[in-house]
C-alpha atoms as a PDB file:
ATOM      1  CA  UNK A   1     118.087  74.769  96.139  1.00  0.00           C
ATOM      2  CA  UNK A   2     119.925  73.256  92.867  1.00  0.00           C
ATOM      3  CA  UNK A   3     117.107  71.673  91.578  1.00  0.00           C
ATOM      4  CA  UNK A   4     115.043  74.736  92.044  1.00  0.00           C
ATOM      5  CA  UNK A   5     118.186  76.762  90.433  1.00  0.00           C
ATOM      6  CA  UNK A   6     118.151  73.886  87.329  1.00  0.00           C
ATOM      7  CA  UNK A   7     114.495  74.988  86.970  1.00  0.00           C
ATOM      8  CA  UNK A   8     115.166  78.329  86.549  1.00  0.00           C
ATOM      9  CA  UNK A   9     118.017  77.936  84.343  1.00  0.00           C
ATOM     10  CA  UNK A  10     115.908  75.669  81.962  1.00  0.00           C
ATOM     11  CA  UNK A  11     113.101  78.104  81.748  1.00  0.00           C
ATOM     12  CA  UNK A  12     115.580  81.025  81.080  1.00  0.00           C
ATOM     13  CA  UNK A  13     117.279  79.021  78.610  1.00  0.00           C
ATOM     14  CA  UNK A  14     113.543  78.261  77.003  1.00  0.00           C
ATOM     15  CA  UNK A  15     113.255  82.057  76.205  1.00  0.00           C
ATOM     16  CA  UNK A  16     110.047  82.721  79.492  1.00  0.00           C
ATOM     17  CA  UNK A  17     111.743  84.761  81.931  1.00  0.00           C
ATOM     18  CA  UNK A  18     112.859  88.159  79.513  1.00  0.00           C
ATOM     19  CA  UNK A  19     114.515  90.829  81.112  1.00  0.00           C
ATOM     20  CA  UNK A  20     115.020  89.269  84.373  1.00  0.00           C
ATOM     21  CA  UNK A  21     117.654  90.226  86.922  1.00  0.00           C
ATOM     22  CA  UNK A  22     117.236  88.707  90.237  1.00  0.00           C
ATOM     23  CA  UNK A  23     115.160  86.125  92.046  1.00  0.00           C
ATOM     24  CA  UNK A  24     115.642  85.004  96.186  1.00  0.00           C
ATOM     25  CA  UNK A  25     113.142  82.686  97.327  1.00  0.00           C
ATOM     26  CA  UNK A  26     112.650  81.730 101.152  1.00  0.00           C
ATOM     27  CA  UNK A  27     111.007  79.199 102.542  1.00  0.00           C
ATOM     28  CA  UNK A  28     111.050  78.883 106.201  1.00  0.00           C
ATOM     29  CA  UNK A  29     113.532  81.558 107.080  1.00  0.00           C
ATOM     30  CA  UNK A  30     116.073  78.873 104.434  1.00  0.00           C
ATOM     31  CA  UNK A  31     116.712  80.458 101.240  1.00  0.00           C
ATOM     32  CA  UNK A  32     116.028  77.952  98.668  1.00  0.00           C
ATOM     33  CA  UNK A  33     116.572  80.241  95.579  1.00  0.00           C
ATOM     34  CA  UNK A  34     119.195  82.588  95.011  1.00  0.00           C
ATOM     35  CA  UNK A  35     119.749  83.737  91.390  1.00  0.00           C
ATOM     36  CA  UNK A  36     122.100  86.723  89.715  1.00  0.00           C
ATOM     37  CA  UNK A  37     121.760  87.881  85.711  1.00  0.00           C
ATOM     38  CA  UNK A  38     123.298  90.756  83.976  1.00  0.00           C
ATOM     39  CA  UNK A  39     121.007  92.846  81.509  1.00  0.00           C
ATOM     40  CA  UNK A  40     120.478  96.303  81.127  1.00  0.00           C
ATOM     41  CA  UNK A  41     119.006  98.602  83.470  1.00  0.00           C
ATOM     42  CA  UNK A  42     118.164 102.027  84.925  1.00  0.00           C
ATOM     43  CA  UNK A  43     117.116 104.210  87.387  1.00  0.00           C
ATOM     44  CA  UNK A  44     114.303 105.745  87.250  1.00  0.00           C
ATOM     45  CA  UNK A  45     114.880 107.414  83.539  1.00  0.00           C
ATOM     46  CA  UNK A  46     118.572 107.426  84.442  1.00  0.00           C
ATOM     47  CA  UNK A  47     120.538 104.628  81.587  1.00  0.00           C
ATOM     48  CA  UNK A  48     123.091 102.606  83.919  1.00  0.00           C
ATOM     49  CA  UNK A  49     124.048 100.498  80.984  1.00  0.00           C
ATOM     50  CA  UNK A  50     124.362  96.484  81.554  1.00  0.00           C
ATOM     51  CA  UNK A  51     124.529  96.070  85.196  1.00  0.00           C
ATOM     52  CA  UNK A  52     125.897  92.355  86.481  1.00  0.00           C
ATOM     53  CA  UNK A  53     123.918  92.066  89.105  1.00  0.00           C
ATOM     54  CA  UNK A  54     125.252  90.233  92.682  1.00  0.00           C
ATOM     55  CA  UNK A  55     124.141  90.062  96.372  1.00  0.00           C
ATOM     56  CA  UNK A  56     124.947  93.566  96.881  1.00  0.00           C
ATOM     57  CA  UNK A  57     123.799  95.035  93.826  1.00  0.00           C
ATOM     58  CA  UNK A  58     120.630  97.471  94.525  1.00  0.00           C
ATOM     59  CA  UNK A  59     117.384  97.524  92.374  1.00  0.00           C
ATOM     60  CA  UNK A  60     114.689 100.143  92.085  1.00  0.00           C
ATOM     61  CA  UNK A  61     111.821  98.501  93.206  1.00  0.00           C
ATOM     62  CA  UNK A  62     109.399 101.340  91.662  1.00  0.00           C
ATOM     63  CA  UNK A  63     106.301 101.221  93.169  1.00  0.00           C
ATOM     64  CA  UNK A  64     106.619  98.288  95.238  1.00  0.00           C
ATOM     65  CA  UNK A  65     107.909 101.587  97.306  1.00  0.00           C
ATOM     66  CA  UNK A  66     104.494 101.841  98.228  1.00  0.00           C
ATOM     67  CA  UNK A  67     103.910  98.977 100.143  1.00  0.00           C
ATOM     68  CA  UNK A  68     107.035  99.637 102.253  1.00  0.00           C
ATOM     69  CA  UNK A  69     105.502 103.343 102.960  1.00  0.00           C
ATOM     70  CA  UNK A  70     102.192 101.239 104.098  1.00  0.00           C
ATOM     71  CA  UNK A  71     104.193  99.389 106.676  1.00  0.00           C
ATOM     72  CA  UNK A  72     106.143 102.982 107.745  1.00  0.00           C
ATOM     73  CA  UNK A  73     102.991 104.153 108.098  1.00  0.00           C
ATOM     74  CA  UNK A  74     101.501 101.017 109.824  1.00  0.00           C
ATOM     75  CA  UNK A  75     104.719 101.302 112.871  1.00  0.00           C
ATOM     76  CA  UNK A  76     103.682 105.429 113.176  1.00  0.00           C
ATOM     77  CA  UNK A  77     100.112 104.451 113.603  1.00  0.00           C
ATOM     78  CA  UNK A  78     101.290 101.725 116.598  1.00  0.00           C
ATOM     79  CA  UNK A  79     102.984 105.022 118.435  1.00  0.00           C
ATOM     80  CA  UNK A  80     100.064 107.522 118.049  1.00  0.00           C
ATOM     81  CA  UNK A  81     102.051 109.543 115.292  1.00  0.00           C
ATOM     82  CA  UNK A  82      99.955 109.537 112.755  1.00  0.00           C
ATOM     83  CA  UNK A  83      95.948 109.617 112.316  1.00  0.00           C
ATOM     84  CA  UNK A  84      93.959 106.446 111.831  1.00  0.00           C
ATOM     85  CA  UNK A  85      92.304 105.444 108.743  1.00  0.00           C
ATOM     86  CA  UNK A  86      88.608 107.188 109.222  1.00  0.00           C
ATOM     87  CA  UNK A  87      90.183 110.299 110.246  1.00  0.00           C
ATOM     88  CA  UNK A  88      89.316 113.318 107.513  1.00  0.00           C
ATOM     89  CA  UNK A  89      92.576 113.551 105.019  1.00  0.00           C
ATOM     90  CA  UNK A  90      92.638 117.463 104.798  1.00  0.00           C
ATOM     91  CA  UNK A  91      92.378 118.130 108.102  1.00  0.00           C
ATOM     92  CA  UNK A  92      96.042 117.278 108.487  1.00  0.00           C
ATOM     93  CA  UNK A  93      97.341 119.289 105.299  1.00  0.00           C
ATOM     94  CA  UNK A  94      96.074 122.632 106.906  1.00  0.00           C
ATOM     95  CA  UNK A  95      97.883 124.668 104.082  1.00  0.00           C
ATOM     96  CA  UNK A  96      94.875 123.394 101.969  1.00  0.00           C
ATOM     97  CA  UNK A  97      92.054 125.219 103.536  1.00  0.00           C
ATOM     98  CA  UNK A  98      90.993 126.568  99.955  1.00  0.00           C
ATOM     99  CA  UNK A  99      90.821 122.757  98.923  1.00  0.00           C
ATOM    100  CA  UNK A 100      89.141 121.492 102.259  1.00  0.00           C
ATOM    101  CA  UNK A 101      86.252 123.704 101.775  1.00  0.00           C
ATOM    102  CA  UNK A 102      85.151 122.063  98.484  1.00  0.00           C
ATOM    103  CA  UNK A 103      82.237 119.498 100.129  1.00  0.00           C
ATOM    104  CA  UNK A 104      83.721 117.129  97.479  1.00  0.00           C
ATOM    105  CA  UNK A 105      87.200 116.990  99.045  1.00  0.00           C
ATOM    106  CA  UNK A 106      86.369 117.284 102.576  1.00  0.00           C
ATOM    107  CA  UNK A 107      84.927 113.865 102.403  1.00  0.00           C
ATOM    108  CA  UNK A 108      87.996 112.724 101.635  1.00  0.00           C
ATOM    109  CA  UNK A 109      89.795 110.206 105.090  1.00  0.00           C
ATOM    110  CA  UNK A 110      93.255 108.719 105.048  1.00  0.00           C
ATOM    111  CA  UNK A 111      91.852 105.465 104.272  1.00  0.00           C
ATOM    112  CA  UNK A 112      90.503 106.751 100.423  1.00  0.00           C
ATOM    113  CA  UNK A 113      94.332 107.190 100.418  1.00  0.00           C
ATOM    114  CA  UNK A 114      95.352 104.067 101.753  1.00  0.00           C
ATOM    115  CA  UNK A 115      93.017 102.117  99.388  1.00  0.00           C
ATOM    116  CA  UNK A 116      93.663 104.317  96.346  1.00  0.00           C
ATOM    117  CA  UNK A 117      90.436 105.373  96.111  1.00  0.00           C
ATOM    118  CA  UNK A 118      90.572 109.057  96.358  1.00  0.00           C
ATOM    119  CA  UNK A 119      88.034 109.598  93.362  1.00  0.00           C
ATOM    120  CA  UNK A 120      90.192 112.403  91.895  1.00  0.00           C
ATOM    121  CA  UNK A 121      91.857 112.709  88.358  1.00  0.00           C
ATOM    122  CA  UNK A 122      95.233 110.862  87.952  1.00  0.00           C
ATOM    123  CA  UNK A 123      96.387 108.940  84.916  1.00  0.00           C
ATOM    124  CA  UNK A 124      99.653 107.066  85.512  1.00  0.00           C
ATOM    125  CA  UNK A 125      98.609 104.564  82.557  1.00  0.00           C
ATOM    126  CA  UNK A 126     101.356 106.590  80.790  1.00  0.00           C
ATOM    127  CA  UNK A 127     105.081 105.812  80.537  1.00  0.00           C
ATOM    128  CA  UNK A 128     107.036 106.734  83.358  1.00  0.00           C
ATOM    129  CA  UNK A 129     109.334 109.022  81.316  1.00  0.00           C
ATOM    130  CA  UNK A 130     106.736 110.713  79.833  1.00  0.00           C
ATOM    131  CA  UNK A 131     105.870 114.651  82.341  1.00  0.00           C
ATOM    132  CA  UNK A 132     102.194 113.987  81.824  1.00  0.00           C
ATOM    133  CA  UNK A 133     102.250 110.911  83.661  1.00  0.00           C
ATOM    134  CA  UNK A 134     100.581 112.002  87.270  1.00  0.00           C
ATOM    135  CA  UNK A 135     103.230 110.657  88.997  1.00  0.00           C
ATOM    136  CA  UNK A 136     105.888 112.371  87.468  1.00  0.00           C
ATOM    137  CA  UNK A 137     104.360 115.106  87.555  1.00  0.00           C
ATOM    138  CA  UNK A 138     103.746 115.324  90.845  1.00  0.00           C
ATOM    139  CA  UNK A 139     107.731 114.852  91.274  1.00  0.00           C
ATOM    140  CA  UNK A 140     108.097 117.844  89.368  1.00  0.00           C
ATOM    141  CA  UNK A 141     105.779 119.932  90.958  1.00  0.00           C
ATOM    142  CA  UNK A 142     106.667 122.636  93.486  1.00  0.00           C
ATOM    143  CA  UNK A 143     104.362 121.760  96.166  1.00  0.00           C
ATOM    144  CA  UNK A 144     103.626 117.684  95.911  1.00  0.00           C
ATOM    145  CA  UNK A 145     100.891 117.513  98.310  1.00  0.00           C
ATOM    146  CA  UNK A 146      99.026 120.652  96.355  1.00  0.00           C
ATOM    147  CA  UNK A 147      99.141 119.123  93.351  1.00  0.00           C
ATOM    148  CA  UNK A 148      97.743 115.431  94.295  1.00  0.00           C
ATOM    149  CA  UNK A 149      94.707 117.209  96.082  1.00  0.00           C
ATOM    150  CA  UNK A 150      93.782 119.335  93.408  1.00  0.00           C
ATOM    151  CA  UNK A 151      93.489 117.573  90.965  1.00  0.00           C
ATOM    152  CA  UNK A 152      90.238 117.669  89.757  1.00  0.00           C
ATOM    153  CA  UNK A 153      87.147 115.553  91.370  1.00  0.00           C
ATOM    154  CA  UNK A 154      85.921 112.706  88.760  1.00  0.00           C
ATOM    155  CA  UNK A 155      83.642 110.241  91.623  1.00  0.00           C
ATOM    156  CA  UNK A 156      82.986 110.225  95.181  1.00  0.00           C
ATOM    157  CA  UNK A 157      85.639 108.612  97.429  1.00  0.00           C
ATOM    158  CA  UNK A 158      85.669 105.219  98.174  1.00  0.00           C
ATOM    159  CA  UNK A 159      83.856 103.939  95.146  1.00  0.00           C
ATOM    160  CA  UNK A 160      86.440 102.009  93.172  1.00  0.00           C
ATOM    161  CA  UNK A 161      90.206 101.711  93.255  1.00  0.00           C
ATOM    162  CA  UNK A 162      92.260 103.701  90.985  1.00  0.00           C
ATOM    163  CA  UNK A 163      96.258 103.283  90.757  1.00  0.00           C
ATOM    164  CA  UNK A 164      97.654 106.521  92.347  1.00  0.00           C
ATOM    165  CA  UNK A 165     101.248 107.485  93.467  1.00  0.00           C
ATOM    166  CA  UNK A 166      99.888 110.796  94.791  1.00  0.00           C
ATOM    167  CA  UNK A 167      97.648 108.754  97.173  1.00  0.00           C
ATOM    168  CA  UNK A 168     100.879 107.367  98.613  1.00  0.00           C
ATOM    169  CA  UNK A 169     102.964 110.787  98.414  1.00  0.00           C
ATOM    170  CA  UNK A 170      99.997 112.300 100.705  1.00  0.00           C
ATOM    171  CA  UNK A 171     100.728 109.514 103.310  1.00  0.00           C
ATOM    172  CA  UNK A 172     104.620 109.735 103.448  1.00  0.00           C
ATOM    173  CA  UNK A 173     103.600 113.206 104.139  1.00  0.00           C
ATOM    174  CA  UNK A 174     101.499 112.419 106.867  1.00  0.00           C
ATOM    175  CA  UNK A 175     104.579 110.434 108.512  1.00  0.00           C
ATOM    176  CA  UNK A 176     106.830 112.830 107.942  1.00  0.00           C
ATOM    177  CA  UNK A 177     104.729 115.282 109.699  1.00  0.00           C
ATOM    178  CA  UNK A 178     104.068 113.408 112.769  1.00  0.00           C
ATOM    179  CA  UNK A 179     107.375 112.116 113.039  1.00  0.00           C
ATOM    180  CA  UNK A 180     109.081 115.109 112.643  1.00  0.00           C
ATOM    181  CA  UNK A 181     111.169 112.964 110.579  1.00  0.00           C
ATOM    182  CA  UNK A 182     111.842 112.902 106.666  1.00  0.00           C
ATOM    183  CA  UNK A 183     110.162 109.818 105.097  1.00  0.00           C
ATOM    184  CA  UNK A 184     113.585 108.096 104.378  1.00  0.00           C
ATOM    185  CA  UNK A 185     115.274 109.046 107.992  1.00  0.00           C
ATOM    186  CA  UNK A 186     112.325 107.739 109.660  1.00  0.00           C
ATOM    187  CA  UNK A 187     112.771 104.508 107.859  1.00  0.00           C
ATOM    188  CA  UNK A 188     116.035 103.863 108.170  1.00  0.00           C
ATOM    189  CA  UNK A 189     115.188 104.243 112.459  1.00  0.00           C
ATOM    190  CA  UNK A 190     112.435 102.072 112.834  1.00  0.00           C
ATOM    191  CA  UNK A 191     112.306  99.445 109.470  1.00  0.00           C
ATOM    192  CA  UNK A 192     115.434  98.733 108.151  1.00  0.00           C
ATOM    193  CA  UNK A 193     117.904  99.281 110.898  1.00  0.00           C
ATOM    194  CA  UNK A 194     115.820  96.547 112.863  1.00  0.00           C
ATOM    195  CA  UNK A 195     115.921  94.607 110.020  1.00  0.00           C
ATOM    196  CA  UNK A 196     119.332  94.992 109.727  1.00  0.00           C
ATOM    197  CA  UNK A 197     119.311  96.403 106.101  1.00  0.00           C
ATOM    198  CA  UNK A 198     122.200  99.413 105.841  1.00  0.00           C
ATOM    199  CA  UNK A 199     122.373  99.145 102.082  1.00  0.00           C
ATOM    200  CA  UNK A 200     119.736 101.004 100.515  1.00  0.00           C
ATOM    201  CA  UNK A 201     118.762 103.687  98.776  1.00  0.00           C
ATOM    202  CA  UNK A 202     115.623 106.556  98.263  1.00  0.00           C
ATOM    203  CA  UNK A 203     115.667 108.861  95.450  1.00  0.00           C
ATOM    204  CA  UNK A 204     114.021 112.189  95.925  1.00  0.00           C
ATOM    205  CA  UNK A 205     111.776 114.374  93.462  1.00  0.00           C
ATOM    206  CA  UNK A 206     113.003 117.551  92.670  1.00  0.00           C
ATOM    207  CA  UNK A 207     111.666 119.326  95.494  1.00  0.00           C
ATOM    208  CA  UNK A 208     114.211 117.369  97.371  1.00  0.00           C
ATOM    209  CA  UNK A 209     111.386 114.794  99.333  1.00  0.00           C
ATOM    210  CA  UNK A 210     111.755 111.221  99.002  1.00  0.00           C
ATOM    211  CA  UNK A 211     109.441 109.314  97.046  1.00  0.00           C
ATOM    212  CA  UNK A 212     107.472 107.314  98.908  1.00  0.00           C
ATOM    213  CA  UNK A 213     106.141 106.007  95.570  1.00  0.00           C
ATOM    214  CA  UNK A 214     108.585 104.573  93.567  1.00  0.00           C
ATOM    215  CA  UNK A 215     112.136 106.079  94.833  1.00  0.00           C
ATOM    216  CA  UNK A 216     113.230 102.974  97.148  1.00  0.00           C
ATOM    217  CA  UNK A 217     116.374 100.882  95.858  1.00  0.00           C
ATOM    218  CA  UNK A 218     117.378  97.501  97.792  1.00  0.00           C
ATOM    219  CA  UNK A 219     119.406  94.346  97.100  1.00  0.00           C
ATOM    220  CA  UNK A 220     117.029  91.147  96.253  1.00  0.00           C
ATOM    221  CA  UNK A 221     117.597  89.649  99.323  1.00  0.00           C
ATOM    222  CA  UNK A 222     116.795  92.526 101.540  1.00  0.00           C
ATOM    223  CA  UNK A 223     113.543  92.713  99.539  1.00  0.00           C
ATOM    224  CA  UNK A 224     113.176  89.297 100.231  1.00  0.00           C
ATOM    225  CA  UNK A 225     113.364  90.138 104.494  1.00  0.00           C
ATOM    226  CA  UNK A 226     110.665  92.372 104.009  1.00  0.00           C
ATOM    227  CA  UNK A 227     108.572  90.025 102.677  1.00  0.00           C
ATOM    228  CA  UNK A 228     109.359  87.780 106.058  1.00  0.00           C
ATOM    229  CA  UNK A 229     108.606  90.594 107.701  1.00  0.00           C
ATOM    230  CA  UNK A 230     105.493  90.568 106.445  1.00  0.00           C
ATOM    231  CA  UNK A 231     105.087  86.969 106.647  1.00  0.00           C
ATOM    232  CA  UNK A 232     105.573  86.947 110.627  1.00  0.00           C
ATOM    233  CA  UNK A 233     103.194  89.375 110.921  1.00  0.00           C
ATOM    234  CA  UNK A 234     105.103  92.248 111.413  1.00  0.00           C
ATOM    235  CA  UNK A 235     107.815  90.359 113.942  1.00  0.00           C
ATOM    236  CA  UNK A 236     111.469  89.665 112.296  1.00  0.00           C
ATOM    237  CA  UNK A 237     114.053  87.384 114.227  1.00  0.00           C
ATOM    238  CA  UNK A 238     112.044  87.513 117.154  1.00  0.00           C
ATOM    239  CA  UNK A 239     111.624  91.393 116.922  1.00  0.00           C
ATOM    240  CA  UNK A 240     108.382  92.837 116.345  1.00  0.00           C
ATOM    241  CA  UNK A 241     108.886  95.595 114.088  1.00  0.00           C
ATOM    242  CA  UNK A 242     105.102  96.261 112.832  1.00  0.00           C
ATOM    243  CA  UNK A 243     102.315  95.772 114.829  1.00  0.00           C
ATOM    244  CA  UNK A 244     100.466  92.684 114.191  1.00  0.00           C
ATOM    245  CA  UNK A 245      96.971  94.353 113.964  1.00  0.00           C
ATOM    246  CA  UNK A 246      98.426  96.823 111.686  1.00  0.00           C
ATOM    247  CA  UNK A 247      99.508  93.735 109.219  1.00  0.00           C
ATOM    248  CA  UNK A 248      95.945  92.031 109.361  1.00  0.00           C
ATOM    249  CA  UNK A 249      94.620  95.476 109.025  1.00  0.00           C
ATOM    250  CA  UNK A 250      96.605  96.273 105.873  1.00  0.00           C
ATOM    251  CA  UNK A 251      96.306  93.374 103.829  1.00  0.00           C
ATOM    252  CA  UNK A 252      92.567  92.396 104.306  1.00  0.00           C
ATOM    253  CA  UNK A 253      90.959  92.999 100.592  1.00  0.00           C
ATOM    254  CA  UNK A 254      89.284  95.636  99.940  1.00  0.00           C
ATOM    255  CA  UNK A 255      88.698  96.936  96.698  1.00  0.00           C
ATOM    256  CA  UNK A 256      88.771  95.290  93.003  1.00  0.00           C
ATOM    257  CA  UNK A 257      91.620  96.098  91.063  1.00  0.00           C
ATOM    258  CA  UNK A 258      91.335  96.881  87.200  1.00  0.00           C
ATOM    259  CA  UNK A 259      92.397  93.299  86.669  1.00  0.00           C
ATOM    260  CA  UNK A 260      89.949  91.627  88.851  1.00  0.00           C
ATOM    261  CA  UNK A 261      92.121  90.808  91.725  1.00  0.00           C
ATOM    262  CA  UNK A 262      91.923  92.850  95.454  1.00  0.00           C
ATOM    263  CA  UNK A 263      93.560  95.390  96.912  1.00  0.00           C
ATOM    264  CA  UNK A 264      93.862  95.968 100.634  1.00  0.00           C
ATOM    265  CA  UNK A 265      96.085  99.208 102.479  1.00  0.00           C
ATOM    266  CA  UNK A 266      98.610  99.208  99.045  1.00  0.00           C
ATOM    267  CA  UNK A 267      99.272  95.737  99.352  1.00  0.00           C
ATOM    268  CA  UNK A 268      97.432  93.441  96.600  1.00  0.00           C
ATOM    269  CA  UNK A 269      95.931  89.870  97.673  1.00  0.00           C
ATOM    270  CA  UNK A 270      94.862  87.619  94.964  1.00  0.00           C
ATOM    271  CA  UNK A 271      94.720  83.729  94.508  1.00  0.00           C
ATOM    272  CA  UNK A 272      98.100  81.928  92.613  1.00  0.00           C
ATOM    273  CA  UNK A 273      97.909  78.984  91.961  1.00  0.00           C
ATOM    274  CA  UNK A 274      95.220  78.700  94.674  1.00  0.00           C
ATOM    275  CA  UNK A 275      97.482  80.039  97.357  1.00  0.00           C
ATOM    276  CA  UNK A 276      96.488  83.249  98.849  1.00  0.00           C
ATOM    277  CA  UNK A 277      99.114  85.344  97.561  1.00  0.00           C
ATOM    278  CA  UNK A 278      99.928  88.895  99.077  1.00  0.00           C
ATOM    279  CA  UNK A 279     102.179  91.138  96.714  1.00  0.00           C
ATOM    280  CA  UNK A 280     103.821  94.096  96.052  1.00  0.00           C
ATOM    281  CA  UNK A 281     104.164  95.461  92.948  1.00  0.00           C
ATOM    282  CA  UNK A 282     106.785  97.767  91.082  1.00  0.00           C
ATOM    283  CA  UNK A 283     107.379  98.811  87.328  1.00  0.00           C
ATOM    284  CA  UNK A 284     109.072  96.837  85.247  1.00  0.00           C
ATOM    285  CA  UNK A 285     108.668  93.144  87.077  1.00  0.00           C
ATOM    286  CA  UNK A 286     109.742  94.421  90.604  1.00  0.00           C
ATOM    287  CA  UNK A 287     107.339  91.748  92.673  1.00  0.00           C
ATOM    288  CA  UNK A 288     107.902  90.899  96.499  1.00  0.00           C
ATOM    289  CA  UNK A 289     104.996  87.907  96.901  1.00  0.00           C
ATOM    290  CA  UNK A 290     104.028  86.502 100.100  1.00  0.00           C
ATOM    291  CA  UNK A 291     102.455  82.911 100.220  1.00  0.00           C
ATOM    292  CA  UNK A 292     101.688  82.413 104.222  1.00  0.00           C
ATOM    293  CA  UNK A 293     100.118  78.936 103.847  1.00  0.00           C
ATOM    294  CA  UNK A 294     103.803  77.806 102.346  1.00  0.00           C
ATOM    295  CA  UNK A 295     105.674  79.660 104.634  1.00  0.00           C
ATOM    296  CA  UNK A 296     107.420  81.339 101.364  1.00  0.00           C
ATOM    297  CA  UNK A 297     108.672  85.003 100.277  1.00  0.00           C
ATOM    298  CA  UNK A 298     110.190  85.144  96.591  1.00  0.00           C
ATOM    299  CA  UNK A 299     111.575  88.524  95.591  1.00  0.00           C
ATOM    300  CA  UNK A 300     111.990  89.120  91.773  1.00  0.00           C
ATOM    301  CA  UNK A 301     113.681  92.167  89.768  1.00  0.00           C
ATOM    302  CA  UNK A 302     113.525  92.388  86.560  1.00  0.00           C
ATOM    303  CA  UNK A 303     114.092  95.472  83.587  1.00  0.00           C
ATOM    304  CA  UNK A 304     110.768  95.534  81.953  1.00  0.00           C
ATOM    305  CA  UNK A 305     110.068  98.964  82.644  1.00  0.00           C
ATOM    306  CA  UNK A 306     107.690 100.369  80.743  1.00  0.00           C
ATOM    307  CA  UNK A 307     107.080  97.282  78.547  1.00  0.00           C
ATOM    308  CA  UNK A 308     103.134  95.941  78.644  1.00  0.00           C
ATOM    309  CA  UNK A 309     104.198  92.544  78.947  1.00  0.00           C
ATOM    310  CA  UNK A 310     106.412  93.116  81.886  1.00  0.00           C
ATOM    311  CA  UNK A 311     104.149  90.828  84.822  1.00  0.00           C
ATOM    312  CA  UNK A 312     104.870  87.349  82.643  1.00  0.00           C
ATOM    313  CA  UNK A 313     108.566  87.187  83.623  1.00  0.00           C
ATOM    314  CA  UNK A 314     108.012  87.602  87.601  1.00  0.00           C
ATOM    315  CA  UNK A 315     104.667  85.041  87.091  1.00  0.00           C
ATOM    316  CA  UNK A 316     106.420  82.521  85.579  1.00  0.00           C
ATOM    317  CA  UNK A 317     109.579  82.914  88.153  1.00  0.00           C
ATOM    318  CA  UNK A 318     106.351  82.178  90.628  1.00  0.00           C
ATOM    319  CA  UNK A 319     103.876  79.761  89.180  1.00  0.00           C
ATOM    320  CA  UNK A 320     106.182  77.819  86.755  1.00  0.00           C
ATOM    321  CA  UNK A 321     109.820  77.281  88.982  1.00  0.00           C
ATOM    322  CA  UNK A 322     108.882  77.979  92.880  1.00  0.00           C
ATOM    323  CA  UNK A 323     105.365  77.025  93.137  1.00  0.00           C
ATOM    324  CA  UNK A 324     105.874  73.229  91.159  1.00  0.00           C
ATOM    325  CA  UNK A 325     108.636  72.434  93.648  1.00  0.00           C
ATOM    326  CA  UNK A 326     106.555  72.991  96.680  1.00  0.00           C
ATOM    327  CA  UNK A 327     104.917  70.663  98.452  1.00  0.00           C
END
């Protein structure tokens, strides 16, 4: 752990790891990185001025949100609460009949949603404090669900992958409905409680509903549990949690991503370093990365929000100070 810590301090010091808050890497269920920075941060849009970050200290993790909704949805599917991936998408948002009776939508299944590849109109290539960025505007919106499914048709379903927070909204509202649960009460039952994480945080849009796409906020090292959730295949200290076909369902690649890696059930799979590499993936350098030949989970925060050049700090936290000091 201190030479791995020596690492990091010498990259830091060499001006490659801006912005960065937090990094916990685990190898093995032994944490062999643990690291704590000050900088400034926020919430969302909300400025919470330098933060000196600690143990305790929760993050936004942004849209790596989503990939904890996949495995909510994932432990719903295992108790017959919610529909499985072929089933037809608007068939479960009945208030929609006007939009279910456009041929073009009613092709749409849960899966397009799962994959992000819903074919409709959503730009989220926008800053994240600006209202015509989708995503915010879908927070803003008086009926969420409405508002992802009509926005207008652009190519059939299924064809290629295209980022989309609404695609995630429209399956925390598919748990919600079969659980009879909110999104964030369900998760607190049947994910974090048996993971043993009671300090956390979901912000809500303003119609009050918790944002299954970018509203989560957890320490670093709870971030880091999910990832070894993950890693065992959905069991956690001998507790299965998820079900294991759920996990291999979820992460096998599916679709390209604009950058030429893969994306599987909003969890991305690409090659680092020539280690399959799962990962999750929030704004501003909020990465969760899964290596299951090493046995290793390394959580990273950072407060690039916004900035273009905000994936090199959690990379070289990766490939530059854990990866070289495996073996």
């Amino acid at each position: 752990m201190t030479a791995l810590h020596d690492r990091l301090t010498e990259t830091l010091r060499a001006g490659q790891l801006d912005g960065l808050h937090t990094a916990v890497a685990v190898r093995a269920g032994e944490t062999v990185l643990e690291y704590y920075g000050s900088g400034e941060d926020s919430s969302w849009n909300i400025r919470l001025g330098v933060v000196e970050f600690g143990p305790h200290t929760l993050h936004d993790l942004r849209s790596v949100t989503k990939s904890v909704t996949a495995l909510l949805y994932g432990i719903a599917l295992g108790d017959g609460l919610v529909p499985e991936p072929s089933t037809p998408l608007l068939r479960h948002f009945p208030a929609y009949s006007d939009l279910a009776a456009d041929p073009a939508r009613a092709r749409l299944t849960v899966e397009h949603a799962l994959t992000m590849s819903l074919g409709l109109e959503w730009r989220e290539d926008l800053p994240y404090d600006n209202p015509a960025n989708a995503e915010i505007a879908m927070e803003l919106a008086p009926y969420r669900y409405r508002y992802v499914l009509e926005r207008p048709v652009v190519e059939p379903p299924g064809v290629r992958w295209s980022y989309c927070g609404g695609a995630t909204a429209l399956l925390a509202g598919l748990i919600a409905d079969g659980t009879g649960k909110p999104l964030a009460e369900y998760a607190r039952s049947v994910l974090f409680r048996p993971l043993e994480i009671d300090n956390l945080a979901w912000m809500c849009g303003s119609d009050g509903v918790a944002s299954a796409a970018s509203g989560l906020r957890l320490t670093s090292r709870d971030l880091a549990r999910i990832g070894e959730l993950v890693l065992g295949a959905g069991s956690w200290n001998g507790r299965r949690i998820v079900p294991a076909e759920w996990i291999d369902v979820m992460l096998r690649p599916r679709l390209a991503t604009s950058w030429g890696g893969r994306y599987g059930y909003h969890w991305y799979v690409e090659k680092v370093a020539e280690q399959r590499t799962l990962a999750a993936m929030g704004n501003g350098g909020q990465r969760l990365y899964v290596l299951p030949d090493l046995d290793l989970v390394v959580a990273v925060t950072a407060g690039g929000y916004n900035d273009p050049e905000q994936w090199r700090t959690p990379s070289t936290v990766l490939e530059r100070v854990v990866l070289p000091a495996m073996s």
